[in-house]
PDB file of N, CA and C in Angstrom:
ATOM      1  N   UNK A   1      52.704  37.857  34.653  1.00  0.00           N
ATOM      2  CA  UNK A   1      53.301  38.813  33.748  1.00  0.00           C
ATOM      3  C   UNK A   1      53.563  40.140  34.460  1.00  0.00           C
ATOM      4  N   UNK A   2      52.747  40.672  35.089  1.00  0.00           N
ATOM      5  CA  UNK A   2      52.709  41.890  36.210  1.00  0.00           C
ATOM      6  C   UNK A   2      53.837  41.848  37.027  1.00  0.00           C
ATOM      7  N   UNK A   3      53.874  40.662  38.248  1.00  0.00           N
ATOM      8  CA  UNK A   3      55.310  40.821  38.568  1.00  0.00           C
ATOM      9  C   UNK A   3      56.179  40.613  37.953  1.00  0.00           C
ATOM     10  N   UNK A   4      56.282  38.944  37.347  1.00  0.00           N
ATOM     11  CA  UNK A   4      57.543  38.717  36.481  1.00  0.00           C
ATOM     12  C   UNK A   4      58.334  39.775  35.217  1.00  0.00           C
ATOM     13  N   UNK A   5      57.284  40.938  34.860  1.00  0.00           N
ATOM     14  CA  UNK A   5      57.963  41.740  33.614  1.00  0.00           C
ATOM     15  C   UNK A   5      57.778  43.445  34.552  1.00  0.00           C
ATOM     16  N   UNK A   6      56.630  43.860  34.776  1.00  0.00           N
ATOM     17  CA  UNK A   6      56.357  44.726  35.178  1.00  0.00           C
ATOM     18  C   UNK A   6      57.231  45.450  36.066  1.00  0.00           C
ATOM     19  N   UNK A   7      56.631  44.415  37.146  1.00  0.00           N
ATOM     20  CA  UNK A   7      57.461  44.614  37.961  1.00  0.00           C
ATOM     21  C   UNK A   7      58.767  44.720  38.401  1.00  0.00           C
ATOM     22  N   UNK A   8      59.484  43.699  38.069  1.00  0.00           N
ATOM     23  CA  UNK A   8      61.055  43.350  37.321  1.00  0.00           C
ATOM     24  C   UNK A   8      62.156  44.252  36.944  1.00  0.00           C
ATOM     25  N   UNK A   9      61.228  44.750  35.776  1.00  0.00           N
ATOM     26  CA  UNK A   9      61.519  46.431  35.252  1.00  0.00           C
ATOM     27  C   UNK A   9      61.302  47.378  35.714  1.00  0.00           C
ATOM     28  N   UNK A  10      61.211  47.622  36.898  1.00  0.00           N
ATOM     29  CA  UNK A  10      60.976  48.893  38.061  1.00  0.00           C
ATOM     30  C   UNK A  10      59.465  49.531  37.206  1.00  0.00           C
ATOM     31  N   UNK A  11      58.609  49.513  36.716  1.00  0.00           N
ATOM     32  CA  UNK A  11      57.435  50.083  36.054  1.00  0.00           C
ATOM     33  C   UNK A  11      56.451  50.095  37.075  1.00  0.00           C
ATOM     34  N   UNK A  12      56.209  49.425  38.308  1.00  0.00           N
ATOM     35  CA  UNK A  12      55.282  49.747  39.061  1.00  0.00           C
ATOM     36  C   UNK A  12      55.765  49.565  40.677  1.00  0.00           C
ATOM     37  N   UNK A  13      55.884  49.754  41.383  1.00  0.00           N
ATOM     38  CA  UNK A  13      56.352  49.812  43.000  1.00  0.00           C
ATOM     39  C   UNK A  13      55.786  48.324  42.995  1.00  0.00           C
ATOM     40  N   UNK A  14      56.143  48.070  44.530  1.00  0.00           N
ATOM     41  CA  UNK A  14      55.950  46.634  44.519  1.00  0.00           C
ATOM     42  C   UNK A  14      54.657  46.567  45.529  1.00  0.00           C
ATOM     43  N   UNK A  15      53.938  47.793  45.973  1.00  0.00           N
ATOM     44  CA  UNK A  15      52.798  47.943  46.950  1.00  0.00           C
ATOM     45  C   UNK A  15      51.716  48.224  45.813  1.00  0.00           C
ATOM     46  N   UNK A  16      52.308  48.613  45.052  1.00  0.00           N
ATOM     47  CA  UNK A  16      50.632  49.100  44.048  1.00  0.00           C
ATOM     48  C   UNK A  16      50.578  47.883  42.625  1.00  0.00           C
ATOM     49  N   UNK A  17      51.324  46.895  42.785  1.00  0.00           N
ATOM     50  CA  UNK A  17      50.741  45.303  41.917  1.00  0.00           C
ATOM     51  C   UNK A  17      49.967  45.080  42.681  1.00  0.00           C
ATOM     52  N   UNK A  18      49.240  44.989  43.825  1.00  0.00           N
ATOM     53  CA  UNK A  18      47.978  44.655  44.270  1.00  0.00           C
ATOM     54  C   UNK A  18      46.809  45.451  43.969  1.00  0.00           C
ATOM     55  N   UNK A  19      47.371  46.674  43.271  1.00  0.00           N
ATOM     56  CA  UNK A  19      46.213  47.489  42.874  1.00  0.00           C
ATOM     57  C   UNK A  19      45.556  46.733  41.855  1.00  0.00           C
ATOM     58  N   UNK A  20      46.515  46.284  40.781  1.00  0.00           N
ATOM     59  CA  UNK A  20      46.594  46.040  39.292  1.00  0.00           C
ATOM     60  C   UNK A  20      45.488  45.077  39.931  1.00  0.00           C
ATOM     61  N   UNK A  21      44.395  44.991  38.585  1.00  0.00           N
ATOM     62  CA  UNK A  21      43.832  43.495  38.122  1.00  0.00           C
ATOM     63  C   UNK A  21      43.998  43.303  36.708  1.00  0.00           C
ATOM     64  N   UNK A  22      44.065  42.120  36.278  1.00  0.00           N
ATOM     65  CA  UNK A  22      44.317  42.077  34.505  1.00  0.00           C
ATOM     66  C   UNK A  22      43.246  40.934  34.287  1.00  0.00           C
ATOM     67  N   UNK A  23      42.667  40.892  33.086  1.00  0.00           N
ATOM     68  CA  UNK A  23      41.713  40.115  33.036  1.00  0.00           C
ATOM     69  C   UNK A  23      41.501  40.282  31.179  1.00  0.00           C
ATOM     70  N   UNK A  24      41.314  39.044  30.681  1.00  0.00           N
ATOM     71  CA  UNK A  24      40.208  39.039  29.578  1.00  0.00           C
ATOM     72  C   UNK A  24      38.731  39.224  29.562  1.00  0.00           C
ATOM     73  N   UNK A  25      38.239  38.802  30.254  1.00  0.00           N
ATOM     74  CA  UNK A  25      36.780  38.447  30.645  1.00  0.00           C
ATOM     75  C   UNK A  25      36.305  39.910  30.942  1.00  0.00           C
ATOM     76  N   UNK A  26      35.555  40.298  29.727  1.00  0.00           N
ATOM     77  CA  UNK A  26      34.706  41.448  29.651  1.00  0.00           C
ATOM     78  C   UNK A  26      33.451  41.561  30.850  1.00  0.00           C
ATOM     79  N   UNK A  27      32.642  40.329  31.165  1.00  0.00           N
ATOM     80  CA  UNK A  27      32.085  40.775  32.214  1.00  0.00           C
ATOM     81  C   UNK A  27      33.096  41.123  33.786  1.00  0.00           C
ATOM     82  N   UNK A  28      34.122  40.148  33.922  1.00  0.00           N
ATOM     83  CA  UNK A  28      34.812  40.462  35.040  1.00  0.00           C
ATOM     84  C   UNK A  28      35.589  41.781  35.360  1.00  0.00           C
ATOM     85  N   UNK A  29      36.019  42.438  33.843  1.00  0.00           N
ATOM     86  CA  UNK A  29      36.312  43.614  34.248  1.00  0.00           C
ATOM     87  C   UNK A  29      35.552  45.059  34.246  1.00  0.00           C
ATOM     88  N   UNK A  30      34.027  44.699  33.792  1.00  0.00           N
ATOM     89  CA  UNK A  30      32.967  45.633  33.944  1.00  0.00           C
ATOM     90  C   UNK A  30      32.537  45.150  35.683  1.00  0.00           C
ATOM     91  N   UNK A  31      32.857  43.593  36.329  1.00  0.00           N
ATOM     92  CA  UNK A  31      32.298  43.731  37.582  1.00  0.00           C
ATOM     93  C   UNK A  31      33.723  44.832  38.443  1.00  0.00           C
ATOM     94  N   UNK A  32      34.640  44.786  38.237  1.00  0.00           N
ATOM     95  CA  UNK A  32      35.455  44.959  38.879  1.00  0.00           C
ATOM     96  C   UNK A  32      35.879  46.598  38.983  1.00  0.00           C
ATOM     97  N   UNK A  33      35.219  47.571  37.633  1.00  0.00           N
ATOM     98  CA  UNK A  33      34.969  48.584  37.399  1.00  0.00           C
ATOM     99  C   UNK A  33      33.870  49.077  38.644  1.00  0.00           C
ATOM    100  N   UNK A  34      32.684  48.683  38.003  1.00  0.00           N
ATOM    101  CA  UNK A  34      31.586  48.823  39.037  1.00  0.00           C
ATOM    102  C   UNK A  34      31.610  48.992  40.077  1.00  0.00           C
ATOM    103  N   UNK A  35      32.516  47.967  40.558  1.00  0.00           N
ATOM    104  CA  UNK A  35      32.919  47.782  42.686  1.00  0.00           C
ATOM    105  C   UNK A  35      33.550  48.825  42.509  1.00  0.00           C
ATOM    106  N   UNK A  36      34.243  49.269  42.074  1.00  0.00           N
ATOM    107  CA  UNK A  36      35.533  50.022  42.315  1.00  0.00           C
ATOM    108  C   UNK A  36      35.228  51.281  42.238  1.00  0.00           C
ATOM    109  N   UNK A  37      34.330  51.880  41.647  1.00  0.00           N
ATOM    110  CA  UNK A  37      33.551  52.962  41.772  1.00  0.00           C
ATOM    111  C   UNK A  37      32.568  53.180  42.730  1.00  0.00           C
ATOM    112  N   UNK A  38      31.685  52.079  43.013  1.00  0.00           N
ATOM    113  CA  UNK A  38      30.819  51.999  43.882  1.00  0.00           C
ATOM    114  C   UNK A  38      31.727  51.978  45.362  1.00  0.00           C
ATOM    115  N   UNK A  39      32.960  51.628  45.733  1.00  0.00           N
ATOM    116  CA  UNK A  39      33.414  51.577  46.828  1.00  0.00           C
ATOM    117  C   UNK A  39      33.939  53.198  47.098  1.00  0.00           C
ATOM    118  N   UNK A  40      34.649  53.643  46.066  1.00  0.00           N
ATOM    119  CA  UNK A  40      35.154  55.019  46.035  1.00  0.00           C
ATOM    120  C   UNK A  40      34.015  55.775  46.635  1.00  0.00           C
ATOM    121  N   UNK A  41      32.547  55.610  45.828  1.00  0.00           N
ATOM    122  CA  UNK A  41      32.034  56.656  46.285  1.00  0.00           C
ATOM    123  C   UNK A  41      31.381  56.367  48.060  1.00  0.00           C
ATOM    124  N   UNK A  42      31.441  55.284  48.259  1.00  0.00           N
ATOM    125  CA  UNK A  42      30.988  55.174  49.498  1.00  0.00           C
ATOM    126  C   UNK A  42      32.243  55.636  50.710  1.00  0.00           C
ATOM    127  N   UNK A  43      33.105  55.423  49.894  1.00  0.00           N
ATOM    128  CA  UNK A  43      34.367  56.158  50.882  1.00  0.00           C
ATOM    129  C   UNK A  43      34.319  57.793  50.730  1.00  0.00           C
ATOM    130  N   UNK A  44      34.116  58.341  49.767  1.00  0.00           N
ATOM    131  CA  UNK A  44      34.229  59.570  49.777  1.00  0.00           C
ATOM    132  C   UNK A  44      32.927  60.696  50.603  1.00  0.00           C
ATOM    133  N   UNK A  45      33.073  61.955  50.678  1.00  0.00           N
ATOM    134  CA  UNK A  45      32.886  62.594  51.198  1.00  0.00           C
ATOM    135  C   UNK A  45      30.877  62.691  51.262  1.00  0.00           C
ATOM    136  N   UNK A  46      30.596  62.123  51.638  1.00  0.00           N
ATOM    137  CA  UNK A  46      29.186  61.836  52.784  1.00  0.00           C
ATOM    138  C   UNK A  46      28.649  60.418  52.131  1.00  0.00           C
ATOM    139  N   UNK A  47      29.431  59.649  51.906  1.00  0.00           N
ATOM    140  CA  UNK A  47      29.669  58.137  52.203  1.00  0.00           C
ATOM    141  C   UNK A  47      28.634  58.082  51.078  1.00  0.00           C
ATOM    142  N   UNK A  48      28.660  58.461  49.854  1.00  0.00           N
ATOM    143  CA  UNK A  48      27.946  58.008  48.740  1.00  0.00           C
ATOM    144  C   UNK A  48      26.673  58.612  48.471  1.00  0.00           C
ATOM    145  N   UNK A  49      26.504  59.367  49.772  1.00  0.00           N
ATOM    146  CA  UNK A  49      25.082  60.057  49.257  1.00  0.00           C
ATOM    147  C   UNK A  49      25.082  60.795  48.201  1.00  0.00           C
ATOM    148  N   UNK A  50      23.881  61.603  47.871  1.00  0.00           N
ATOM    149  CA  UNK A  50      23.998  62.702  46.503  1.00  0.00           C
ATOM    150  C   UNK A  50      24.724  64.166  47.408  1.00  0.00           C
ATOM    151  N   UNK A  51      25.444  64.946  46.751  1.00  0.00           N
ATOM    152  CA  UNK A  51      25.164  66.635  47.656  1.00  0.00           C
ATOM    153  C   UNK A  51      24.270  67.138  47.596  1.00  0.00           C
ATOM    154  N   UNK A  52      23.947  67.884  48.934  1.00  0.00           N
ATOM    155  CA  UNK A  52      22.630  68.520  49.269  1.00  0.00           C
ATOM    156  C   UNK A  52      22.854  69.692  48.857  1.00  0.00           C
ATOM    157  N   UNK A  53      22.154  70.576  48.485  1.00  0.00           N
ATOM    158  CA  UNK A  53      21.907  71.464  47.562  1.00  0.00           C
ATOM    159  C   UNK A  53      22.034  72.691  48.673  1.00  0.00           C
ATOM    160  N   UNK A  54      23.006  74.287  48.680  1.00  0.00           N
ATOM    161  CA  UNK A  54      22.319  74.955  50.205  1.00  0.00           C
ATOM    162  C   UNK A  54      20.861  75.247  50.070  1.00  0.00           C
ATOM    163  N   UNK A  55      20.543  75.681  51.011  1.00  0.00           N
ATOM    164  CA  UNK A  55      19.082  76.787  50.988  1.00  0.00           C
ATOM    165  C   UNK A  55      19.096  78.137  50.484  1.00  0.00           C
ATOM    166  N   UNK A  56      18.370  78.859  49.767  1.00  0.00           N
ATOM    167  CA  UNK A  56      19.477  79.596  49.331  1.00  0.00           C
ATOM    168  C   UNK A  56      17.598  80.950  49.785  1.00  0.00           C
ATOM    169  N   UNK A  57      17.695  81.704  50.832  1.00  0.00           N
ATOM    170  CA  UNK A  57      16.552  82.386  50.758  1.00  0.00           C
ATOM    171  C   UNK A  57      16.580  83.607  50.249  1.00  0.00           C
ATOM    172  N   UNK A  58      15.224  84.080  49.835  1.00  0.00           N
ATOM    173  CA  UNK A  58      15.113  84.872  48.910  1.00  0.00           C
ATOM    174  C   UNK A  58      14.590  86.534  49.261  1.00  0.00           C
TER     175      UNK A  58
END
């Protein structure tokens, strides 16, 4: 449906339908949430750790 309509109809580039996932399955799209956050933050800026707080003296 994604390519055949979506796509078709100029509505999404043809590099970012691989972004798309479509799914019924409530656990599959809470797993697919999860990764997808969990990967972001390991990509982002100090690879998922928490921020360190400065020192701040007094």
């Amino acid at each position: 449906w994604v390519r055949d309509v979506v796509l078709a109809d100029g509505k999404v580039s043809p590099k970012d339908v691989d972004l798309l996932h479509v799914t019924d399955d409530l656990d599959e799209a809470v797993s697919i949430m999860v990764g997808a956050r969990k990967e972001r933050a390991e990509s982002g800026p100090g690879g998922g750790e928490p921020p360190v707080e400065p020192h701040r003296s007094e």
